[in-house]
PDB file of N, CA and C in Angstrom:
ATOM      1  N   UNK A   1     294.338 113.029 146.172  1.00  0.00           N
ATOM      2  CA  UNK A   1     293.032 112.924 145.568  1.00  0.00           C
ATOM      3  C   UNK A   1     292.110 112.008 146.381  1.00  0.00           C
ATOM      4  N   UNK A   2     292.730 110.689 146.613  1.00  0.00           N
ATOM      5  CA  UNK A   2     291.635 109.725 147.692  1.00  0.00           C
ATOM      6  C   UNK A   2     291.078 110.997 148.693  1.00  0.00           C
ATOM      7  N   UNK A   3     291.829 111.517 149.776  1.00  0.00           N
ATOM      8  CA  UNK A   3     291.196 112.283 150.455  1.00  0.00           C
ATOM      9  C   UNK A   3     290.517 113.154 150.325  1.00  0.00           C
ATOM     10  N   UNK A   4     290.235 113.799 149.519  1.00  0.00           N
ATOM     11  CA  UNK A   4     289.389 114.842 148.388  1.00  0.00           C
ATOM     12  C   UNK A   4     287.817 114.138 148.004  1.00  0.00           C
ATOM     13  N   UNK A   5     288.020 112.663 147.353  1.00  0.00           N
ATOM     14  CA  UNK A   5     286.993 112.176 147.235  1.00  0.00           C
ATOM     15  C   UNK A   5     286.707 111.136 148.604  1.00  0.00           C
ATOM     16  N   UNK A   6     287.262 110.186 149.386  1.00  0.00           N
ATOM     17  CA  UNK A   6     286.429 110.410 150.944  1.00  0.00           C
ATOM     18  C   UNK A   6     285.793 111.696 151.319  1.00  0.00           C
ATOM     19  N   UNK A   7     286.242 112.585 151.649  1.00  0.00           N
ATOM     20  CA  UNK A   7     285.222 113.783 151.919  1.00  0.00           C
ATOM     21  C   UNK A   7     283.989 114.034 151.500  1.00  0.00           C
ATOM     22  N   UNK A   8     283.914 113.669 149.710  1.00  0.00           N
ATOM     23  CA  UNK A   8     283.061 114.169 148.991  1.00  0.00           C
ATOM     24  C   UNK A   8     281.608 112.756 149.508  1.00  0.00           C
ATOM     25  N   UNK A   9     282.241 111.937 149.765  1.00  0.00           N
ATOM     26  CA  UNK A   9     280.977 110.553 150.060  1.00  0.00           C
ATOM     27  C   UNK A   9     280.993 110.447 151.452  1.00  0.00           C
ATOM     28  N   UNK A  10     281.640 111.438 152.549  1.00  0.00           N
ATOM     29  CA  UNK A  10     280.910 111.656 153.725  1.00  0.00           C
ATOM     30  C   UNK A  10     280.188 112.765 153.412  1.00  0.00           C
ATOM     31  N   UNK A  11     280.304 113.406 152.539  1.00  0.00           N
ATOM     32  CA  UNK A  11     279.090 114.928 152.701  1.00  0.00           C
ATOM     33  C   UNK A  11     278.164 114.286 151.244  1.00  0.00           C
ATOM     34  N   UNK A  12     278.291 113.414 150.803  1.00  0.00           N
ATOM     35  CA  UNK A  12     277.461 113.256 149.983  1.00  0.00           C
ATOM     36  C   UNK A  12     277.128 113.846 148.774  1.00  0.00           C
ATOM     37  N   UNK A  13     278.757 114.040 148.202  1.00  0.00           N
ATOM     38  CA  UNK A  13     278.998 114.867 146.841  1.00  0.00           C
ATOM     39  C   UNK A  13     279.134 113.886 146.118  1.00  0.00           C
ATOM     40  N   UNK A  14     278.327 113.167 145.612  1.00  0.00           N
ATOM     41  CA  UNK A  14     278.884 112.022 144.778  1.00  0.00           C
ATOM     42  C   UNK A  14     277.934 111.738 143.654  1.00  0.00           C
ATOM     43  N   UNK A  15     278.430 111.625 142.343  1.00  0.00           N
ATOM     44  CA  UNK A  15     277.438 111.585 141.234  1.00  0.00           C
ATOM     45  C   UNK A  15     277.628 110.110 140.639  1.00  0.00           C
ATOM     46  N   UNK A  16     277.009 108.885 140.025  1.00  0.00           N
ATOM     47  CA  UNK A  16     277.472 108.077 139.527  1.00  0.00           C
ATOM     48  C   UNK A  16     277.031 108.202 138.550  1.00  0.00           C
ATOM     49  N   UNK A  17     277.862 107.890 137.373  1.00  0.00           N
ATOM     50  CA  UNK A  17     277.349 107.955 135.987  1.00  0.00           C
ATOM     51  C   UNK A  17     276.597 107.073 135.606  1.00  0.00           C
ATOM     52  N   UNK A  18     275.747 106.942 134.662  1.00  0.00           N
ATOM     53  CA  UNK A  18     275.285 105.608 133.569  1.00  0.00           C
ATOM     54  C   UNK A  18     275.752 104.547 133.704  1.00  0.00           C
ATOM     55  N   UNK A  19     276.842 104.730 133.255  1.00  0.00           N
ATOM     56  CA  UNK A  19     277.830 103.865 132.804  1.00  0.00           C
ATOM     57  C   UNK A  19     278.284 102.788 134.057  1.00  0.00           C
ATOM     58  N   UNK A  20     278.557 103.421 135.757  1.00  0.00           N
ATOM     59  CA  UNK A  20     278.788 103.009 136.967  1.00  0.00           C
ATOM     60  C   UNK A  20     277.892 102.266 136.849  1.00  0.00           C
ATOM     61  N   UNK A  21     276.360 102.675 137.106  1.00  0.00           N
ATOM     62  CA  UNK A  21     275.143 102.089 137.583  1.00  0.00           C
ATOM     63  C   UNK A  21     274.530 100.945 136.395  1.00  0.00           C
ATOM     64  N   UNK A  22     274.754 100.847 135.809  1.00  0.00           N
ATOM     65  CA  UNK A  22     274.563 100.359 134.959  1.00  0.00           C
ATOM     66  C   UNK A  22     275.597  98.652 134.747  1.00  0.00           C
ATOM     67  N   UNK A  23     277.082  99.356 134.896  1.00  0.00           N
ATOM     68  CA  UNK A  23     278.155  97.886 135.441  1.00  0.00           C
ATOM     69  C   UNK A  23     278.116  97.431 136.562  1.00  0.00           C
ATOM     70  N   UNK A  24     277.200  98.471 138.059  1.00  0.00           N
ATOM     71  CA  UNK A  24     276.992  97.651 139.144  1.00  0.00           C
ATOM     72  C   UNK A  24     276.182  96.852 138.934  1.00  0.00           C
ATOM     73  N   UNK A  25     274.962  97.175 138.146  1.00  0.00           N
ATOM     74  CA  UNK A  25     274.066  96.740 138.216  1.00  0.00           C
ATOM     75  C   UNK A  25     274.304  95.014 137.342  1.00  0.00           C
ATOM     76  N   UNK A  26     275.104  94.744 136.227  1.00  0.00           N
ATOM     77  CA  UNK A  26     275.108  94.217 135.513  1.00  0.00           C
ATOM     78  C   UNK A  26     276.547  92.990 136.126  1.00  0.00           C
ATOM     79  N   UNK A  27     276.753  93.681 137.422  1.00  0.00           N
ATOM     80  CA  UNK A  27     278.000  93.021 137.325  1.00  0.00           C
ATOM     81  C   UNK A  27     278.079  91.163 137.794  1.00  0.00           C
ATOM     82  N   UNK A  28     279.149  90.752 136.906  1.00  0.00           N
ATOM     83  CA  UNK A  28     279.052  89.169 136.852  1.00  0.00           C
ATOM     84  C   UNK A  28     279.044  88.641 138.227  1.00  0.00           C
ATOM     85  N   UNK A  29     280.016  88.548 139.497  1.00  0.00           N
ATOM     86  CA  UNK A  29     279.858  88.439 140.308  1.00  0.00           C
ATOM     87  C   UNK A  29     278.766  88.742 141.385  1.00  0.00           C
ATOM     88  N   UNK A  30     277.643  89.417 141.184  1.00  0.00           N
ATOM     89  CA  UNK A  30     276.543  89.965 141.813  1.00  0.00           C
ATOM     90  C   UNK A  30     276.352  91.436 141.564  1.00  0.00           C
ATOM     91  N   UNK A  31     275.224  92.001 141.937  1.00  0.00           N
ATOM     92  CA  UNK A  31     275.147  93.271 141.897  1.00  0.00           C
ATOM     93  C   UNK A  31     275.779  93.856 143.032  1.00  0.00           C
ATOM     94  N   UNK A  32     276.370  95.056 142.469  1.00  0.00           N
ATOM     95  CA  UNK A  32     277.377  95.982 143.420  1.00  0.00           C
ATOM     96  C   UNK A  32     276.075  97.275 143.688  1.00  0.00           C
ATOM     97  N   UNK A  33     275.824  97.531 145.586  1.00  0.00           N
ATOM     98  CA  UNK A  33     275.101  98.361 145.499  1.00  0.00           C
ATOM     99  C   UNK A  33     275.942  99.554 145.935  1.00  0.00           C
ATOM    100  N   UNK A  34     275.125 100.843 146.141  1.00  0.00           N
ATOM    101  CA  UNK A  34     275.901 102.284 146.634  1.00  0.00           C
ATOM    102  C   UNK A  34     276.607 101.850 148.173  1.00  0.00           C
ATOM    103  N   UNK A  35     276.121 101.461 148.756  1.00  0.00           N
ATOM    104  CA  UNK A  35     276.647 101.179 150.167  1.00  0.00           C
ATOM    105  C   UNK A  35     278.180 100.510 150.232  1.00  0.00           C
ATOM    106  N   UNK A  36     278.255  99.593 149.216  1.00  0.00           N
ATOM    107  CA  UNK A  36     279.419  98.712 149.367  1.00  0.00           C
ATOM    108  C   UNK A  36     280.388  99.671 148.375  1.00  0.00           C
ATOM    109  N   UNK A  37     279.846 100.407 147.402  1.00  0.00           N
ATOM    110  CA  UNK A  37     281.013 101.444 147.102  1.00  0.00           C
ATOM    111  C   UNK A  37     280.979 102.358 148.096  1.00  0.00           C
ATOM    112  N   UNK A  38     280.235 102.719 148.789  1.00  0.00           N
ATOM    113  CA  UNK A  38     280.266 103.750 149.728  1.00  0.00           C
ATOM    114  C   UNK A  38     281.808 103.424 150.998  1.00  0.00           C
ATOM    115  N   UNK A  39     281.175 101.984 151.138  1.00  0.00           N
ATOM    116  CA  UNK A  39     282.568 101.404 152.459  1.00  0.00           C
ATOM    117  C   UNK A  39     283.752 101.012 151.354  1.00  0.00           C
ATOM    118  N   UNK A  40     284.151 100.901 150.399  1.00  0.00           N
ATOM    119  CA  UNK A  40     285.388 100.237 150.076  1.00  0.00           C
ATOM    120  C   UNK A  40     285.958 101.429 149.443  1.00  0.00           C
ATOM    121  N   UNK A  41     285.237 102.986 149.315  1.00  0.00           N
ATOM    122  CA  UNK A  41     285.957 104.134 148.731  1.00  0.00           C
ATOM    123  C   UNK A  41     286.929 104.437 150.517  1.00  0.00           C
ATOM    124  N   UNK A  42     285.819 104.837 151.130  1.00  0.00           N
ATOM    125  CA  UNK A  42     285.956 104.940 152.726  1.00  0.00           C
ATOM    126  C   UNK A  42     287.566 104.444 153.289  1.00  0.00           C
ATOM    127  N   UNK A  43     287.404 102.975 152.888  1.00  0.00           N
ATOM    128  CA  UNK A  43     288.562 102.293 153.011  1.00  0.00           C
ATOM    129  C   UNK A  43     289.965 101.623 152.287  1.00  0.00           C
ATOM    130  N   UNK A  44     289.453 102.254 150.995  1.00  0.00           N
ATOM    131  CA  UNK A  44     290.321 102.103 149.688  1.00  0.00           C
ATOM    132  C   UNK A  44     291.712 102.525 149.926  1.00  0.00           C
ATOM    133  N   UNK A  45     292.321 102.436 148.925  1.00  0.00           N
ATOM    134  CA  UNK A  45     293.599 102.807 148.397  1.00  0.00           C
ATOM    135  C   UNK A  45     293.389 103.123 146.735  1.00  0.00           C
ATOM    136  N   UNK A  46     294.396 104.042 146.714  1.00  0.00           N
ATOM    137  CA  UNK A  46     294.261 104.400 144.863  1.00  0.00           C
ATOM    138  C   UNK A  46     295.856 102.973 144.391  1.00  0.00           C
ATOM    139  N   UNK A  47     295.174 102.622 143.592  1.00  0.00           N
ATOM    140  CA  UNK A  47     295.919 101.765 142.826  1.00  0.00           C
ATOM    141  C   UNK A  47     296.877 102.057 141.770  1.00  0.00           C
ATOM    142  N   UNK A  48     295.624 102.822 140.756  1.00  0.00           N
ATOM    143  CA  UNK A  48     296.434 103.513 139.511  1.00  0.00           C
ATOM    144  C   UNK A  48     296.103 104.976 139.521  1.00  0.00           C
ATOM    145  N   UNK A  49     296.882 105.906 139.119  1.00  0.00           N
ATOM    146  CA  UNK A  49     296.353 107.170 138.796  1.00  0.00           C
ATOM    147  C   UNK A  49     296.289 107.773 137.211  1.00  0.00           C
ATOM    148  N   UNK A  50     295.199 108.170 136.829  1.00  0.00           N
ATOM    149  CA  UNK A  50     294.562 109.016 135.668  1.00  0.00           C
ATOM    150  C   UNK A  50     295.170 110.317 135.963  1.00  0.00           C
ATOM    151  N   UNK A  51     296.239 111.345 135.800  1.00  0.00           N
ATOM    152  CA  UNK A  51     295.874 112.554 136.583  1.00  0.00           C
ATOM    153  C   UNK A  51     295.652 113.349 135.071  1.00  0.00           C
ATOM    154  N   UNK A  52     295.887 112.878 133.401  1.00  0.00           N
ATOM    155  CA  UNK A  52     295.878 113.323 132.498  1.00  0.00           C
ATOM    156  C   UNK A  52     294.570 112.929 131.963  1.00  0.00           C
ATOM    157  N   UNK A  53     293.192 112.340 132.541  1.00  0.00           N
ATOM    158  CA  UNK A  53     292.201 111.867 132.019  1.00  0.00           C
ATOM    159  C   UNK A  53     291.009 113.427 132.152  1.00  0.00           C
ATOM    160  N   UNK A  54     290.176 113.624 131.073  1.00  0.00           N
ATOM    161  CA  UNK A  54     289.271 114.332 130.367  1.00  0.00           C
ATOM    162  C   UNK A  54     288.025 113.984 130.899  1.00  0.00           C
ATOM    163  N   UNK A  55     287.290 115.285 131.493  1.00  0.00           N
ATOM    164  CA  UNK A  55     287.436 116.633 131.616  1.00  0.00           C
ATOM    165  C   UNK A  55     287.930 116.445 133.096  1.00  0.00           C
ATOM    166  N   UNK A  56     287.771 115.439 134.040  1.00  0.00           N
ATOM    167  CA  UNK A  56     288.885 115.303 135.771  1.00  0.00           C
ATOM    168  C   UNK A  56     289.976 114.378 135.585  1.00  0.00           C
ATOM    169  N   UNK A  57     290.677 114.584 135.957  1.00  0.00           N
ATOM    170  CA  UNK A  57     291.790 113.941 136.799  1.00  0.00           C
ATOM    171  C   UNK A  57     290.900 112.195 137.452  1.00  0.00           C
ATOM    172  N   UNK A  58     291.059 111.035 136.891  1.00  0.00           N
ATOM    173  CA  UNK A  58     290.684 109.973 137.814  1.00  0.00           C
ATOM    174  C   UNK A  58     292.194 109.124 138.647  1.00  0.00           C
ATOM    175  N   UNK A  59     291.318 108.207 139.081  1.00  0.00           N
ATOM    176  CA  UNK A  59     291.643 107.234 139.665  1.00  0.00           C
ATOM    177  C   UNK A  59     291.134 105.670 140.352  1.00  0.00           C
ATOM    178  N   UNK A  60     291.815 104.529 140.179  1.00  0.00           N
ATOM    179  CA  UNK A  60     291.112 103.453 140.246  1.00  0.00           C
ATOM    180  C   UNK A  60     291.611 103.085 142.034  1.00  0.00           C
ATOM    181  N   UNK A  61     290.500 102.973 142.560  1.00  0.00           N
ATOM    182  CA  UNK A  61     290.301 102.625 143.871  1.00  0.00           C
ATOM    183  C   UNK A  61     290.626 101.260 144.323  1.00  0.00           C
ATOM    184  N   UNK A  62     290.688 100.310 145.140  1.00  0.00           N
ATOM    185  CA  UNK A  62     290.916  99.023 145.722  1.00  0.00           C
ATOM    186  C   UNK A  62     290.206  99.873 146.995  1.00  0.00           C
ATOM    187  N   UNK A  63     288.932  98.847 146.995  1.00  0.00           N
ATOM    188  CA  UNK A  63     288.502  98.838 148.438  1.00  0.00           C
ATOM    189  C   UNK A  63     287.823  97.988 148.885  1.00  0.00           C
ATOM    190  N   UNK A  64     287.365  97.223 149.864  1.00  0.00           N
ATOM    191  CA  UNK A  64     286.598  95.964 150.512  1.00  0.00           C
ATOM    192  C   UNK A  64     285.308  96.762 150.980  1.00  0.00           C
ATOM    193  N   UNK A  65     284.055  95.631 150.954  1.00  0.00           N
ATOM    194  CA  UNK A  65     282.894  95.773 151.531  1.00  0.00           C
ATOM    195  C   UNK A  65     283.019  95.560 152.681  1.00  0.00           C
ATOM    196  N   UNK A  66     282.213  96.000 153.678  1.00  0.00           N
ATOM    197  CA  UNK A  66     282.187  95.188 155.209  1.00  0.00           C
ATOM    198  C   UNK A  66     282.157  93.454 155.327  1.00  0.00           C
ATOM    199  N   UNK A  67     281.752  93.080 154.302  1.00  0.00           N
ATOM    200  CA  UNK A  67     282.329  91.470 154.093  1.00  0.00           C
ATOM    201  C   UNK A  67     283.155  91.029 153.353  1.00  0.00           C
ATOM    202  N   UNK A  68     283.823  92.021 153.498  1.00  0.00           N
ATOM    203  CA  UNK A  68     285.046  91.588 152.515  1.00  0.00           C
ATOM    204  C   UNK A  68     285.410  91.813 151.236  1.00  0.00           C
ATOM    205  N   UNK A  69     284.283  91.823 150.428  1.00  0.00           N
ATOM    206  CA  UNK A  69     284.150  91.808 149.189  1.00  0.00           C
ATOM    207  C   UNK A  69     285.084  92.814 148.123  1.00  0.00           C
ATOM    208  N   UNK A  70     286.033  92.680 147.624  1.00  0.00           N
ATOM    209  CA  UNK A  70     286.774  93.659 146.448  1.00  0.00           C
ATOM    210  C   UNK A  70     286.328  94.246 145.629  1.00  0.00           C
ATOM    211  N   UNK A  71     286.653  95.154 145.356  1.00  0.00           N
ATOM    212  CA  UNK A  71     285.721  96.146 144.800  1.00  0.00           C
ATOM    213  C   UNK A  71     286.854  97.262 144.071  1.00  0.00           C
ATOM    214  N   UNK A  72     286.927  97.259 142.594  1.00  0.00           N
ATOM    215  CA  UNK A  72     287.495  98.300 142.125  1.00  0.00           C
ATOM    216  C   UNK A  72     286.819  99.557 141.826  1.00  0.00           C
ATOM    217  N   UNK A  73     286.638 100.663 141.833  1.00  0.00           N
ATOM    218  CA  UNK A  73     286.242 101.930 141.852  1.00  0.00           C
ATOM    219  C   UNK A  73     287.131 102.841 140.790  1.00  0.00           C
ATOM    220  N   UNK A  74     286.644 103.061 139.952  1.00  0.00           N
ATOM    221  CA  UNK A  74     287.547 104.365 138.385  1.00  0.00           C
ATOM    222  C   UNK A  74     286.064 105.436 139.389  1.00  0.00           C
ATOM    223  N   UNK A  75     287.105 106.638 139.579  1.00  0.00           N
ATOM    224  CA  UNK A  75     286.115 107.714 140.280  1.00  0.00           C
ATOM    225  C   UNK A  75     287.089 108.956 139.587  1.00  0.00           C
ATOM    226  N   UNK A  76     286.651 109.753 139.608  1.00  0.00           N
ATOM    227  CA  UNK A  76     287.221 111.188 138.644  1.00  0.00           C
ATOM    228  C   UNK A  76     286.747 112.065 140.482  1.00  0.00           C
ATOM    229  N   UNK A  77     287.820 113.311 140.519  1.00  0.00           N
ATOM    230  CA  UNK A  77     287.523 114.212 140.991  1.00  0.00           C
ATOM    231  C   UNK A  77     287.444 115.774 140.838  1.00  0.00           C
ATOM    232  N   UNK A  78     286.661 116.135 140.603  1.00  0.00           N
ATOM    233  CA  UNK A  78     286.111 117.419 140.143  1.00  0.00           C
ATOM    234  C   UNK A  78     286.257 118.897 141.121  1.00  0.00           C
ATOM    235  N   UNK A  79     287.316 119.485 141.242  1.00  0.00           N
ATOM    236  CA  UNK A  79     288.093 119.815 142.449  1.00  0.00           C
ATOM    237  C   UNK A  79     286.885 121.300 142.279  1.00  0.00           C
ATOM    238  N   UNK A  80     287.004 121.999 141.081  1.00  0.00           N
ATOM    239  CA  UNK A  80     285.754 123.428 141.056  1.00  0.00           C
ATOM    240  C   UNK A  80     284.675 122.869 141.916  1.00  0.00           C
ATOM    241  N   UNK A  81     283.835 121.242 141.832  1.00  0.00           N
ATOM    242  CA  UNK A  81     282.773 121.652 142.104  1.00  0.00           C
ATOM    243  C   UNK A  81     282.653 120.811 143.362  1.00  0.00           C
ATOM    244  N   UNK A  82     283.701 120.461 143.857  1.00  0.00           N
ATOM    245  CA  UNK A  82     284.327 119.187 145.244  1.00  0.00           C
ATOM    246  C   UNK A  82     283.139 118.353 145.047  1.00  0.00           C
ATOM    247  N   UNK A  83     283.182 117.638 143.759  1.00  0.00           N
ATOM    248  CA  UNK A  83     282.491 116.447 144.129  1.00  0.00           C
ATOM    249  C   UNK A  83     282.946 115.106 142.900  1.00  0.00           C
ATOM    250  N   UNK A  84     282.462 114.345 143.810  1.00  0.00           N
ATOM    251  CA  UNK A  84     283.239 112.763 143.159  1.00  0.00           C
ATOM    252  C   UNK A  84     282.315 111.863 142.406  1.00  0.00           C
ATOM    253  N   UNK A  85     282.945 111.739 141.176  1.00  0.00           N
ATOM    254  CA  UNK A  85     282.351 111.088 139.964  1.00  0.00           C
ATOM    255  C   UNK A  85     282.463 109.974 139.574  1.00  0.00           C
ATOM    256  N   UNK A  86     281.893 108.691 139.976  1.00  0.00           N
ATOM    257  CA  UNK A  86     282.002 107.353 140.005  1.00  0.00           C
ATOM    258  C   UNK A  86     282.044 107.397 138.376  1.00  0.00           C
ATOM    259  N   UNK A  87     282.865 106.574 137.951  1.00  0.00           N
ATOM    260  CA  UNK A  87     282.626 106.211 136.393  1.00  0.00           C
ATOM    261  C   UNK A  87     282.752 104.635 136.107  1.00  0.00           C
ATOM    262  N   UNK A  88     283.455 104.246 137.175  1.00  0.00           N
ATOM    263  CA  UNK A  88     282.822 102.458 137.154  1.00  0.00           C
ATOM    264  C   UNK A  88     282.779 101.468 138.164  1.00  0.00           C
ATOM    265  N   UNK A  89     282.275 101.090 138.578  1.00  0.00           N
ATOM    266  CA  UNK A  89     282.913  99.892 140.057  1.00  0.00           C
ATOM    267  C   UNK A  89     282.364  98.139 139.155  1.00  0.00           C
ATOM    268  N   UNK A  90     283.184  97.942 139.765  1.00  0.00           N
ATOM    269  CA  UNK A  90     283.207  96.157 139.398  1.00  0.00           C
ATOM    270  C   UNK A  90     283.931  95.393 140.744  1.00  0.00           C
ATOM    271  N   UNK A  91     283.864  94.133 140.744  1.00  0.00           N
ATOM    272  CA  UNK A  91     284.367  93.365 141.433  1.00  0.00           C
ATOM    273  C   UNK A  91     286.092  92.317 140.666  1.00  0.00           C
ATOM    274  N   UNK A  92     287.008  93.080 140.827  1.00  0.00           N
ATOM    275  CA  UNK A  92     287.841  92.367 139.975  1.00  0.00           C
ATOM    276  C   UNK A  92     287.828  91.168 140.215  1.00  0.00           C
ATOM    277  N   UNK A  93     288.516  90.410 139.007  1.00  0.00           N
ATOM    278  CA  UNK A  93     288.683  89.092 138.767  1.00  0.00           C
ATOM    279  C   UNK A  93     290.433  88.462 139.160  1.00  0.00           C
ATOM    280  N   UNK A  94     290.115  87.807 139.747  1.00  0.00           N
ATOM    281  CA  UNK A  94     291.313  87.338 140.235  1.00  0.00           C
ATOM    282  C   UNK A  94     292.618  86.715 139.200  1.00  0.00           C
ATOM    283  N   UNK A  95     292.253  86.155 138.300  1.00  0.00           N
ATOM    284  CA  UNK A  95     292.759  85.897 137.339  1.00  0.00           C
ATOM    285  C   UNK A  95     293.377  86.724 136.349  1.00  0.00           C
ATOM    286  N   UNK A  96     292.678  88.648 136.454  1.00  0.00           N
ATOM    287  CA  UNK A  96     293.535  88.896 135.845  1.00  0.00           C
ATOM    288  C   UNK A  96     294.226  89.803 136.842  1.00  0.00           C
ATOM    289  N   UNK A  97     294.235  90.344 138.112  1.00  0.00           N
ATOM    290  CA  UNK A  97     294.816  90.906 138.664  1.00  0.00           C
ATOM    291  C   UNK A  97     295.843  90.280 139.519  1.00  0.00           C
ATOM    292  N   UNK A  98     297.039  90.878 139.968  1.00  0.00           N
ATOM    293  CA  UNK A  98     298.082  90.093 141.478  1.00  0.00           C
ATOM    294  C   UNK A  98     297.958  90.812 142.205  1.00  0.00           C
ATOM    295  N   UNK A  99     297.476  89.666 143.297  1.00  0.00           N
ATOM    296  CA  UNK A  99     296.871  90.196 144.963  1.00  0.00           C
ATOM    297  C   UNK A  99     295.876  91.016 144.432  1.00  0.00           C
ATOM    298  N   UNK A 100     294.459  91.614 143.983  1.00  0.00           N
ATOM    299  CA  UNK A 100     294.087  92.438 143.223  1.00  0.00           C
ATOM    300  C   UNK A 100     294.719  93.519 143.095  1.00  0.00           C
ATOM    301  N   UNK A 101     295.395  93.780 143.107  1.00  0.00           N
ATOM    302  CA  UNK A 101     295.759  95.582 142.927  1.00  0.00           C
ATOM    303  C   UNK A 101     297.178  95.789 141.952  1.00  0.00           C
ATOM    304  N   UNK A 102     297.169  94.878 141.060  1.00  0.00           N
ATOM    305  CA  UNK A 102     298.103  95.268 140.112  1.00  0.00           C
ATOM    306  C   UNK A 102     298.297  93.735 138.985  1.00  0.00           C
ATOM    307  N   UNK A 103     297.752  94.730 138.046  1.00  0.00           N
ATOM    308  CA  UNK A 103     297.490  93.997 136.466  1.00  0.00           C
ATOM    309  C   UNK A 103     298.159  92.444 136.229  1.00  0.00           C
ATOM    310  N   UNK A 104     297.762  92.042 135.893  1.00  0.00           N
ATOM    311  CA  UNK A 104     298.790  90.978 135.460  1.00  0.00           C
ATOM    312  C   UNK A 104     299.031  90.962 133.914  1.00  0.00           C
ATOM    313  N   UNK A 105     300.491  90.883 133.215  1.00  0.00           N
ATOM    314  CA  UNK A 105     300.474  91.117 131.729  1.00  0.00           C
ATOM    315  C   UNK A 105     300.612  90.223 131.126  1.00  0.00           C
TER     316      UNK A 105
END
């Protein structure tokens, strides 16, 4: 699936929801713009997989900005219409993740 949605944000199949733009916009650590999800999908890894989530298949991304910056990504991929559906990016919190990329309980 990562490779499915890289493709879709080099050709520029990419929709962000409300809901994305709205938590970049709002997010505690600074605002998250398209560019820095653009480089940390680019360079991501899938962390967790959704493959039973309504109406696509998601998945939560781990990827860095060109400065570094962490960046989680929930993106759905929509294989009928090859294009990739941001549904949230944030900057995780260290406190609740280990190494970011896996929960802490």
């Amino acid at each position: 699936m990562l490779k499915d949605i890289q493709n879709c944000f080099k050709v520029d199949k990419i929709l962000f929801t409300k809901h994305a733009r709205d938590e970049m916009e709002e997010e505690e650590f600074g605002e998250i713009l398209e560019n820095e999800v653009y480089n940390a999908i680019l360079n991501g890894k899938i962390i967790e997989s959704y493959p039973v989530d309504e109406p696509y298949p998601s998945c939560l991304i781990y990827g860095r900005t060109p400065i570094n910056r962490p960046l989680h990504i929930v993106c759905a991929y929509a294989s009928e219409s090859d294009l990739a559906i941001i549904i949230t990016a944030y900057q995780p919190d260290p406190k609740q993740w280990i190494n970011l990329e896996r929960r802490k309980t």
